[in-house]
C-alpha atoms as a PDB file:
ATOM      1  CA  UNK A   1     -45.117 -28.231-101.240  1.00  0.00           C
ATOM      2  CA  UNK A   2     -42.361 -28.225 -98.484  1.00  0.00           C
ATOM      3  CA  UNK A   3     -39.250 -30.657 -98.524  1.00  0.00           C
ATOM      4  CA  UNK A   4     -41.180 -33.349 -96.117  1.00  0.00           C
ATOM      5  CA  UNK A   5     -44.294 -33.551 -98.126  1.00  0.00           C
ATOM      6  CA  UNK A   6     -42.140 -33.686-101.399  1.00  0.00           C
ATOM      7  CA  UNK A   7     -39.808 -36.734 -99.580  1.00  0.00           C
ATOM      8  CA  UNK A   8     -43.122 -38.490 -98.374  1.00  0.00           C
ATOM      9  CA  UNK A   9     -43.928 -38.725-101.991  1.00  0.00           C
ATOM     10  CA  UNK A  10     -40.687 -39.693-103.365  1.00  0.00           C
ATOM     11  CA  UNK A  11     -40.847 -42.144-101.544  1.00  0.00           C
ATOM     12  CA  UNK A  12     -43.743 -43.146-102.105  1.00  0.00           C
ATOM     13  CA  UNK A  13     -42.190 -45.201-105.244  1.00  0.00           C
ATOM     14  CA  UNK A  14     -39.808 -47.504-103.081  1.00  0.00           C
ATOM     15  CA  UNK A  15     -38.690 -50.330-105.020  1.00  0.00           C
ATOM     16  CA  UNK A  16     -39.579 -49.434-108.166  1.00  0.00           C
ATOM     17  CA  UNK A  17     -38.094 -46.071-109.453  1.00  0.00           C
ATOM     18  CA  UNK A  18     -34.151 -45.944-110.149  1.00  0.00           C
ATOM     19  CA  UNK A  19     -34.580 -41.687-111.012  1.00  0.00           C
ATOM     20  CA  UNK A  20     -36.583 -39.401-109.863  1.00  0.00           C
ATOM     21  CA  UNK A  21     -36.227 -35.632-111.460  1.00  0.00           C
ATOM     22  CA  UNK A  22     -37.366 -32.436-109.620  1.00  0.00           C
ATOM     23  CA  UNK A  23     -38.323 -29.035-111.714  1.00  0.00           C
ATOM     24  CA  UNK A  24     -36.042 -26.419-111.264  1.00  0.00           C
ATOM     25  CA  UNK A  25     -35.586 -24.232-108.587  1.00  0.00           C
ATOM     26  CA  UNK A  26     -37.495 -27.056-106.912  1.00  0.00           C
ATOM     27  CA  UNK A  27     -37.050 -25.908-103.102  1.00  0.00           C
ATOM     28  CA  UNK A  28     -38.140 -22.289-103.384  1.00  0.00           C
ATOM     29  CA  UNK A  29     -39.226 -21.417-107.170  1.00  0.00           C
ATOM     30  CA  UNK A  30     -37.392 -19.414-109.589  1.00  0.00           C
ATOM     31  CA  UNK A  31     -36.202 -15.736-108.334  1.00  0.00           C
ATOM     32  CA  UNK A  32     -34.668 -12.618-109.567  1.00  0.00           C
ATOM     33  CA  UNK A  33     -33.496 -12.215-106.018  1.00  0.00           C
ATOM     34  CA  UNK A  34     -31.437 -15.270-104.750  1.00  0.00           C
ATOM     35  CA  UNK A  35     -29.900 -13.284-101.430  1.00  0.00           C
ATOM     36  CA  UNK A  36     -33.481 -14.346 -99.839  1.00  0.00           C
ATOM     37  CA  UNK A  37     -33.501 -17.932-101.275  1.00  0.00           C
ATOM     38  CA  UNK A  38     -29.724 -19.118-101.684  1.00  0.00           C
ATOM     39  CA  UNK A  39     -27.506 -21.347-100.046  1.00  0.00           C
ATOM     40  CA  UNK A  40     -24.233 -22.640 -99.288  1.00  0.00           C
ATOM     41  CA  UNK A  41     -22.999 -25.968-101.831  1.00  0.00           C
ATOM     42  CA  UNK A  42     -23.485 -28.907-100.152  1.00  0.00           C
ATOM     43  CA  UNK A  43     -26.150 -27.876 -97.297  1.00  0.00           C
ATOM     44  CA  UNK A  44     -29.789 -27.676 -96.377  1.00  0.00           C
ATOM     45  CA  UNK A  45     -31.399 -28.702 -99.664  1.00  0.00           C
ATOM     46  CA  UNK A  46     -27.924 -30.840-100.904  1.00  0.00           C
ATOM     47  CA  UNK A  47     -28.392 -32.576 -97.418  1.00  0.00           C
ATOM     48  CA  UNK A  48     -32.094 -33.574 -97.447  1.00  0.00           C
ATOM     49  CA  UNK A  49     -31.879 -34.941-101.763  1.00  0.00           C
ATOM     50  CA  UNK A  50     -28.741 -37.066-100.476  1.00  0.00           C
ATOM     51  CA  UNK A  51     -31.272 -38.040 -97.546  1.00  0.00           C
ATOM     52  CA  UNK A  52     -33.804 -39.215 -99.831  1.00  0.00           C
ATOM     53  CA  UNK A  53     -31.913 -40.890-102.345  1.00  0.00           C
ATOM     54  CA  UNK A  54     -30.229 -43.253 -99.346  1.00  0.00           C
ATOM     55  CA  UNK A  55     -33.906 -44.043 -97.796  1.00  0.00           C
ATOM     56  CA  UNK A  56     -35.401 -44.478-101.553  1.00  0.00           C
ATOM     57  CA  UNK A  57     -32.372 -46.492-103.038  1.00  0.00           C
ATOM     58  CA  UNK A  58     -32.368 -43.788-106.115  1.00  0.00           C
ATOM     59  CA  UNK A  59     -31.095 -41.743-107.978  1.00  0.00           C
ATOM     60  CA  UNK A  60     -32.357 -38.115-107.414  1.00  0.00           C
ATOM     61  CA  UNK A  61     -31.965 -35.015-109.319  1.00  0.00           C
ATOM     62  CA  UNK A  62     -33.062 -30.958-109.559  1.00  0.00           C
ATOM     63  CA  UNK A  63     -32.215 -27.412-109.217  1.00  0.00           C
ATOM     64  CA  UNK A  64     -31.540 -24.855-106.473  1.00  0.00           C
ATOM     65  CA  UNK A  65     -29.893 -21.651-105.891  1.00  0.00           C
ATOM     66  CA  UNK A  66     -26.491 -22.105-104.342  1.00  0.00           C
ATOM     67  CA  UNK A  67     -24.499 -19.031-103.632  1.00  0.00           C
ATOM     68  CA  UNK A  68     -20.327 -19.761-104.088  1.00  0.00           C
ATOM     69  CA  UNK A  69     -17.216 -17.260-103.971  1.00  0.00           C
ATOM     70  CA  UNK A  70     -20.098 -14.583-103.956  1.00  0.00           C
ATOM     71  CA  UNK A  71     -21.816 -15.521-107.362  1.00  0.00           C
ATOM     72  CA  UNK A  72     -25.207 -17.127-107.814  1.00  0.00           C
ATOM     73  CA  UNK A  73     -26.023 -20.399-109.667  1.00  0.00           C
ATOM     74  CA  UNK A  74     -28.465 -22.100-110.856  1.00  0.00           C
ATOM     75  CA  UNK A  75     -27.002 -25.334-110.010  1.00  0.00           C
ATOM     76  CA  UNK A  76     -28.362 -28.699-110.992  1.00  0.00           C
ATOM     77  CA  UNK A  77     -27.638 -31.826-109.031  1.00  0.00           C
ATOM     78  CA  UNK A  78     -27.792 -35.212-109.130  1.00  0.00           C
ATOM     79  CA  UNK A  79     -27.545 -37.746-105.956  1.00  0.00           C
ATOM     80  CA  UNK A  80     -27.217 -41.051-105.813  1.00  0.00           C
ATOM     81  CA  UNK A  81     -28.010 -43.580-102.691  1.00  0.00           C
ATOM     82  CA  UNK A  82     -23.853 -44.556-102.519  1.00  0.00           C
ATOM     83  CA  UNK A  83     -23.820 -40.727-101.472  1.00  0.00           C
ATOM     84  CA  UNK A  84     -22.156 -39.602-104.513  1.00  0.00           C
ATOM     85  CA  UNK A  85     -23.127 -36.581-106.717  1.00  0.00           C
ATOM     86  CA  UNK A  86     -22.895 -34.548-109.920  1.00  0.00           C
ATOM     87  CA  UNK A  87     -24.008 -30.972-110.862  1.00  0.00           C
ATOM     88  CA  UNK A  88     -24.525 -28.709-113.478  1.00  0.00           C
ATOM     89  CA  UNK A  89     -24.584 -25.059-113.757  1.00  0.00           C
ATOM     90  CA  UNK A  90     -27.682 -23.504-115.918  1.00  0.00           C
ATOM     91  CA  UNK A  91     -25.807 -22.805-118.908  1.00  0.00           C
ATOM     92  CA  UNK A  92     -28.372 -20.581-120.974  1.00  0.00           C
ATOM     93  CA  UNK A  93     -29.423 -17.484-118.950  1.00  0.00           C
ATOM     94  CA  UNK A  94     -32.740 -15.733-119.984  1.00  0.00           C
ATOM     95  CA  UNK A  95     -30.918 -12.366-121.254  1.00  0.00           C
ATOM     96  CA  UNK A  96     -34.633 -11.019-121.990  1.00  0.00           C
ATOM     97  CA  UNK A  97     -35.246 -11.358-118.119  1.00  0.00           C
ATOM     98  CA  UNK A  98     -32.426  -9.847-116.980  1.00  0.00           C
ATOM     99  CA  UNK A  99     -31.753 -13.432-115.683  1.00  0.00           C
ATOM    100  CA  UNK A 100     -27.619 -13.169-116.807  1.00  0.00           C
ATOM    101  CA  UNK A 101     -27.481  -9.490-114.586  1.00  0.00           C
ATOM    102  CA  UNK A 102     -28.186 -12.002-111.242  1.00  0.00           C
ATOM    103  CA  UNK A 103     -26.465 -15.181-112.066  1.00  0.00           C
ATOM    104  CA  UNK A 104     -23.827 -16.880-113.061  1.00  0.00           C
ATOM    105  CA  UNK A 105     -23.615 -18.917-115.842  1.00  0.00           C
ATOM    106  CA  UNK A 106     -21.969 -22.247-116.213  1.00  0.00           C
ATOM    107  CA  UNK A 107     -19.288 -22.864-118.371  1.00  0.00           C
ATOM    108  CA  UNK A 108     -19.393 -26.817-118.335  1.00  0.00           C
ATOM    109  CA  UNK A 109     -21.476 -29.532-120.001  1.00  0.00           C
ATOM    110  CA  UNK A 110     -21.344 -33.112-118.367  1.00  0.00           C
ATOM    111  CA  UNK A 111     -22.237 -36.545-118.977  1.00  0.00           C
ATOM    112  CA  UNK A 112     -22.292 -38.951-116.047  1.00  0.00           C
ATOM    113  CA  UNK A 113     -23.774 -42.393-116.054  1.00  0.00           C
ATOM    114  CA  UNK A 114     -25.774 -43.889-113.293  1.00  0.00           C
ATOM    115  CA  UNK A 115     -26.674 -47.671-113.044  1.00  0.00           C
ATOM    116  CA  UNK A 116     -25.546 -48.027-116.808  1.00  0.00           C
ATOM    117  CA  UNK A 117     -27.293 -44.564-117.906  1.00  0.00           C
ATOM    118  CA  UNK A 118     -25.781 -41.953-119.419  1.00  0.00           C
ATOM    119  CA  UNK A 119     -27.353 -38.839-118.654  1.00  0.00           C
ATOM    120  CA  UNK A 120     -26.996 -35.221-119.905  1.00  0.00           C
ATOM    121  CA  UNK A 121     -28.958 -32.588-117.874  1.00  0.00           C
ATOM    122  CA  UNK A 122     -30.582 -29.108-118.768  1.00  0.00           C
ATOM    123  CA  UNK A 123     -32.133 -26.600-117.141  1.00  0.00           C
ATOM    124  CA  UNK A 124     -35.084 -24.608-118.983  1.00  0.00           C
ATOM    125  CA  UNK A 125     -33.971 -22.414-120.907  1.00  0.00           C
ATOM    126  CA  UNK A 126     -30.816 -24.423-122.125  1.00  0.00           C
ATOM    127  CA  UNK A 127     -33.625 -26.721-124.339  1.00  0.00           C
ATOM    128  CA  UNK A 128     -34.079 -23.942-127.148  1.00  0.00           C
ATOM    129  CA  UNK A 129     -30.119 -24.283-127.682  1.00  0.00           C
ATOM    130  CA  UNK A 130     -29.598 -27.863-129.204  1.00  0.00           C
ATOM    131  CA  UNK A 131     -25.623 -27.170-129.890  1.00  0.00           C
ATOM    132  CA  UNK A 132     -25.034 -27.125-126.305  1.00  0.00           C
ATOM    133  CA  UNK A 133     -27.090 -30.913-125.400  1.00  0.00           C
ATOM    134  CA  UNK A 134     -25.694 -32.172-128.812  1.00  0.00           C
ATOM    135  CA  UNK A 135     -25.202 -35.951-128.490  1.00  0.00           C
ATOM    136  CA  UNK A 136     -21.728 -36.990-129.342  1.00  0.00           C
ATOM    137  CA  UNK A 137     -22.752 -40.710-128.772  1.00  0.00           C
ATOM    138  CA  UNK A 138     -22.141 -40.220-125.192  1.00  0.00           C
ATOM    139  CA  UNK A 139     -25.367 -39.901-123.100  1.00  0.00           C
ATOM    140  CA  UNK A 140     -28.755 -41.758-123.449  1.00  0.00           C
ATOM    141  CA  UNK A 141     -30.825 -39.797-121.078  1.00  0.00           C
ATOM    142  CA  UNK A 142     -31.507 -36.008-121.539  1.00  0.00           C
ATOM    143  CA  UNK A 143     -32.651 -34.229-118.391  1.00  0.00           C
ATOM    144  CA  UNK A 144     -34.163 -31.305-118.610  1.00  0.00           C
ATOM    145  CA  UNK A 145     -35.631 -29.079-115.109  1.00  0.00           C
ATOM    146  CA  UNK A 146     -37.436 -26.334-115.874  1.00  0.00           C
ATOM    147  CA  UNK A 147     -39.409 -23.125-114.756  1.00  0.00           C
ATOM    148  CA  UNK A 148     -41.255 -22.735-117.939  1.00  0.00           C
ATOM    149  CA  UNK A 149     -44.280 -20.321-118.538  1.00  0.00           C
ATOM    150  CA  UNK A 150     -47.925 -21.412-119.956  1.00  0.00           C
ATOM    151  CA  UNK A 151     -47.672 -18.863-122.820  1.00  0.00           C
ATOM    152  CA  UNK A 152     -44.671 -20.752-124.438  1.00  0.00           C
ATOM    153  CA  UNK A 153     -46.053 -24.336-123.795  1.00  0.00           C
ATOM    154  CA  UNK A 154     -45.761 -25.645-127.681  1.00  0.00           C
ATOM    155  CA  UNK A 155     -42.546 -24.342-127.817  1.00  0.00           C
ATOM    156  CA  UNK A 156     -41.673 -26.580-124.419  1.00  0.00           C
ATOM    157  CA  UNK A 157     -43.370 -29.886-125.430  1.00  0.00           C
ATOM    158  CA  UNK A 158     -42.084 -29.518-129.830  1.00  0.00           C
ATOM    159  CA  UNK A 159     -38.126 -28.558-128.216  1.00  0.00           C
ATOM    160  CA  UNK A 160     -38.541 -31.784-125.961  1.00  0.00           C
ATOM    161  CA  UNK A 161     -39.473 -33.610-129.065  1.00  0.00           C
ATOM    162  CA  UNK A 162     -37.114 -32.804-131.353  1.00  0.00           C
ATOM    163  CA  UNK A 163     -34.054 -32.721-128.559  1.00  0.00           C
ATOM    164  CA  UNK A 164     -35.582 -36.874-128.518  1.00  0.00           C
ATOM    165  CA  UNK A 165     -35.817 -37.017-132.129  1.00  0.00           C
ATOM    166  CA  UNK A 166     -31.902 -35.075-133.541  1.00  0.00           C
ATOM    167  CA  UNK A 167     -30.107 -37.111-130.449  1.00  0.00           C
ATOM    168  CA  UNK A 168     -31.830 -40.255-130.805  1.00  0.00           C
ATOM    169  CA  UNK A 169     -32.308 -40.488-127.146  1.00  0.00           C
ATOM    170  CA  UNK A 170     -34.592 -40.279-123.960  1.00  0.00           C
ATOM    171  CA  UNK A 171     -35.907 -37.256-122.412  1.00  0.00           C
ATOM    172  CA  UNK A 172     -37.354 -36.326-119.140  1.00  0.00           C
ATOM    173  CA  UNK A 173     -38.515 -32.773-119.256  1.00  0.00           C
ATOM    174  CA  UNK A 174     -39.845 -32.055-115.521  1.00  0.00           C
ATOM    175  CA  UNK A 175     -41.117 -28.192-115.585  1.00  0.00           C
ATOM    176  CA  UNK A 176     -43.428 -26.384-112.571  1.00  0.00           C
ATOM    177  CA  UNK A 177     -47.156 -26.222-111.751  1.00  0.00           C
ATOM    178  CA  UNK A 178     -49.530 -23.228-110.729  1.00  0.00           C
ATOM    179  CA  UNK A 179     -48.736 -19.703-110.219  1.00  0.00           C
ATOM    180  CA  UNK A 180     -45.402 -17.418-109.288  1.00  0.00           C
ATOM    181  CA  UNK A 181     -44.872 -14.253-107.135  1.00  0.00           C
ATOM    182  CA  UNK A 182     -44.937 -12.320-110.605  1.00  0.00           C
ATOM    183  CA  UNK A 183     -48.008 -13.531-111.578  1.00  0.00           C
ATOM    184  CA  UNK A 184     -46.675 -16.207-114.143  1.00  0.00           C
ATOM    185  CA  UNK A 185     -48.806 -19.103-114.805  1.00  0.00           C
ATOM    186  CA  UNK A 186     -47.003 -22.660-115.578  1.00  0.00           C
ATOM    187  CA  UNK A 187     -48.714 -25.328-116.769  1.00  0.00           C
ATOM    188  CA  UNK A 188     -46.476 -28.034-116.140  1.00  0.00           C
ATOM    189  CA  UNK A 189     -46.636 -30.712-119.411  1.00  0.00           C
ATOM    190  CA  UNK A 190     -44.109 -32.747-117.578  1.00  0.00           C
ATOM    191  CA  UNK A 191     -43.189 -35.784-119.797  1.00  0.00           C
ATOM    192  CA  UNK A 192     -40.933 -38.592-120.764  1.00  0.00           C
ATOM    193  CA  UNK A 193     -40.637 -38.941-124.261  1.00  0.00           C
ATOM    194  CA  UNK A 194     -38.820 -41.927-126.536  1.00  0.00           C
ATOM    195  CA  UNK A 195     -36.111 -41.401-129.519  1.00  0.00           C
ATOM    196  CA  UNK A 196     -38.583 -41.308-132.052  1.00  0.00           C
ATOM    197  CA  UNK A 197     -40.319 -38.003-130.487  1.00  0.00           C
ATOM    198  CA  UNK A 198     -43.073 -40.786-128.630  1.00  0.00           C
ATOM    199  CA  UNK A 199     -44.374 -39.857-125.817  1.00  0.00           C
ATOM    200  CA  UNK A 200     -44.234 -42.591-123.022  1.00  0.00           C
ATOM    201  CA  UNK A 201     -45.521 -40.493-119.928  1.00  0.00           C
ATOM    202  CA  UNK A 202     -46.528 -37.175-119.335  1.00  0.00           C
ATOM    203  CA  UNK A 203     -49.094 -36.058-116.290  1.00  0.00           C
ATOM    204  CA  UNK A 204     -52.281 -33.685-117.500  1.00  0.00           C
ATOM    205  CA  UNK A 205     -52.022 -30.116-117.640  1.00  0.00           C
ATOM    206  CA  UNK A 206     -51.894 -27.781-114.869  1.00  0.00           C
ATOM    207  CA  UNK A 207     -51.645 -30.825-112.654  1.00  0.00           C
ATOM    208  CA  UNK A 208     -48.363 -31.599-110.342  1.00  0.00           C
ATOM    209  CA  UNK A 209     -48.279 -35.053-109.038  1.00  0.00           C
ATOM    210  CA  UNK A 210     -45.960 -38.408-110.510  1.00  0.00           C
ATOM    211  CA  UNK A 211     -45.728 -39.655-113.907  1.00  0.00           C
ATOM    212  CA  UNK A 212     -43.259 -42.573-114.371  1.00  0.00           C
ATOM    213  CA  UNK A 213     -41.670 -44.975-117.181  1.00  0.00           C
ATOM    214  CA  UNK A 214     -39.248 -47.294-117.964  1.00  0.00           C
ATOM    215  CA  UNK A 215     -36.639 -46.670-120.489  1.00  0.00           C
ATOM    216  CA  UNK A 216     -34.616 -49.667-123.032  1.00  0.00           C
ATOM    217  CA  UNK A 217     -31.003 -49.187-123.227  1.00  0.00           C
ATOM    218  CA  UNK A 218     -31.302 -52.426-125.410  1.00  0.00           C
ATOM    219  CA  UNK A 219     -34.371 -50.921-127.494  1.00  0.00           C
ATOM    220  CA  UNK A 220     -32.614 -47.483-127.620  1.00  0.00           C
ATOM    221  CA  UNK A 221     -29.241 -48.973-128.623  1.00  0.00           C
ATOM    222  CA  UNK A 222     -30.865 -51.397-131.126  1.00  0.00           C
ATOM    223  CA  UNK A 223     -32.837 -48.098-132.759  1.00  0.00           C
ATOM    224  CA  UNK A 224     -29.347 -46.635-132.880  1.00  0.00           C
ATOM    225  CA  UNK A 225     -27.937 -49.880-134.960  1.00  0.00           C
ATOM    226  CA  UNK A 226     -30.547 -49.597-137.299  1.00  0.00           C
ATOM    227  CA  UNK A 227     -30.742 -46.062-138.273  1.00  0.00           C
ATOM    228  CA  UNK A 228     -27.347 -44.551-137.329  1.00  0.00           C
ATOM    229  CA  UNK A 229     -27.825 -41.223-137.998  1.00  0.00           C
ATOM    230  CA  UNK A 230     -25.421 -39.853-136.013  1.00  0.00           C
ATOM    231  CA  UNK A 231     -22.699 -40.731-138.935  1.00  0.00           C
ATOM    232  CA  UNK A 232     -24.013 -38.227-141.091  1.00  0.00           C
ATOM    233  CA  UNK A 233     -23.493 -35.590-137.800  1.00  0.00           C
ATOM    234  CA  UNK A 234     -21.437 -32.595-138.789  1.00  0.00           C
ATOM    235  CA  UNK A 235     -18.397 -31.976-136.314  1.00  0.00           C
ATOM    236  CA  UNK A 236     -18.345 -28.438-134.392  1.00  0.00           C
ATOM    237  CA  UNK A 237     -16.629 -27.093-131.481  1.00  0.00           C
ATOM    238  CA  UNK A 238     -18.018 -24.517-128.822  1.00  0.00           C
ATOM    239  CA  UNK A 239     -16.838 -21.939-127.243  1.00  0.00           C
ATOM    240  CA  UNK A 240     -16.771 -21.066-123.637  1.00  0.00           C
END
């Protein structure tokens, strides 16, 4: 799907979406060889999300490759229609891929909040380390964009669970559909899922499309109230 199908659907949900979340790599699929596929920060692909999110009146969010200084990220953004923006660096690199020998990893976690939202964000791989997304009673949203493969399915749609379920929050996990250059199938088993590990929304197997839900800061913060778990959390630091 090219960037003007992809904005006719966005926008497609005028009026009544505040976020929409892209998988990762979204523009051009996930590479081991960025030269072909990457771009200056702030350009083609930065250009046309910040486009959408103005015409749409939302927030809008997903991964690209963005070459900077000479190093290659994975580099997660998030626009919003008063043309201001966030991003996040894929943390986790797939070592087992060779994925760390091509890019650069980030070295920052972030938290911003959009219309009252406080939102963490992923990217694939980063799911299977919960340290890194731990909720220090600072974000309600976890965003995860991902490129992740059929074979390890369960393990994507139990990690989404339980990253819902330990931080007592949202989570939109947004991963790929069909077939890669390599020959890698992906399923997709995009879904939304609530702080007790529900799931609100998810769109079938193997299918891409929309799948949409609305979120309770009110329900989520009343949950919190009632079973505050996070006072038994056990303090840690990380290093970068």
């Amino acid at each position: 799907m090219n960037l003007e199908s992809l904005g006719e659907l966005i926008l497609s949900l005028y009026g009544n979406t505040d976020i929409v979340v892209l998988p990762e790599t979204f523009s051009t699929g996930f590479t081991m060889n960025p030269a072909d596929t990457s771009e200056a920060p702030f350009s083609e692909t930065y250009d046309w999300m910040m486009e959408i999110s103005v015409k749409g009146n939302m927030g809008l969010c997903g991964s690209y490759i963005v070459k900077q200084d000479g190093y290659f990220f994975n580099r997660w953004i998030f626009v919003s229609p008063e043309k201001k923006s966030w991003h996040y660096d894929k943390r986790h690199l797939f070592t087992i891929g060779n994925e760390d020998k091509i890019y650069t990893r980030g070295d920052k976690r972030i938290v911003f909040s959009f219309r009252d939202v406080r939102i963490c964000p992923n990217v694939c791989y980063d799911l299977r380390f919960p340290v890194w997304s731990r909720n220090r009673q600072d974000y309600d949203l976890l965003i995860n964009s991902a490129n992740w493969p059929e074979s390890r399915k369960d393990v994507w749609t139990t990690l989404l669970k339980a990253r819902a379920i330990e931080n007592q929050c949202y989570v939109a996990g947004v991963n790929r559909v069909g077939w890669d250059g390599e020959g890698i199938k992906y399923s997709g088993n995009s879904m939304i899922i609530g702080p007790k590990g529900n799931v609100i929304s998810e769109i079938d197997e193997n299918k891409g499309g929309l799948v949409t839900a609305e979120i309770s800061l009110s329900g989520l913060n009343d949950f919190r109230r009632k079973f505050p778990v996070q006072k038994d959390a056990d303090n840690f630091t990380i290093n970068i």
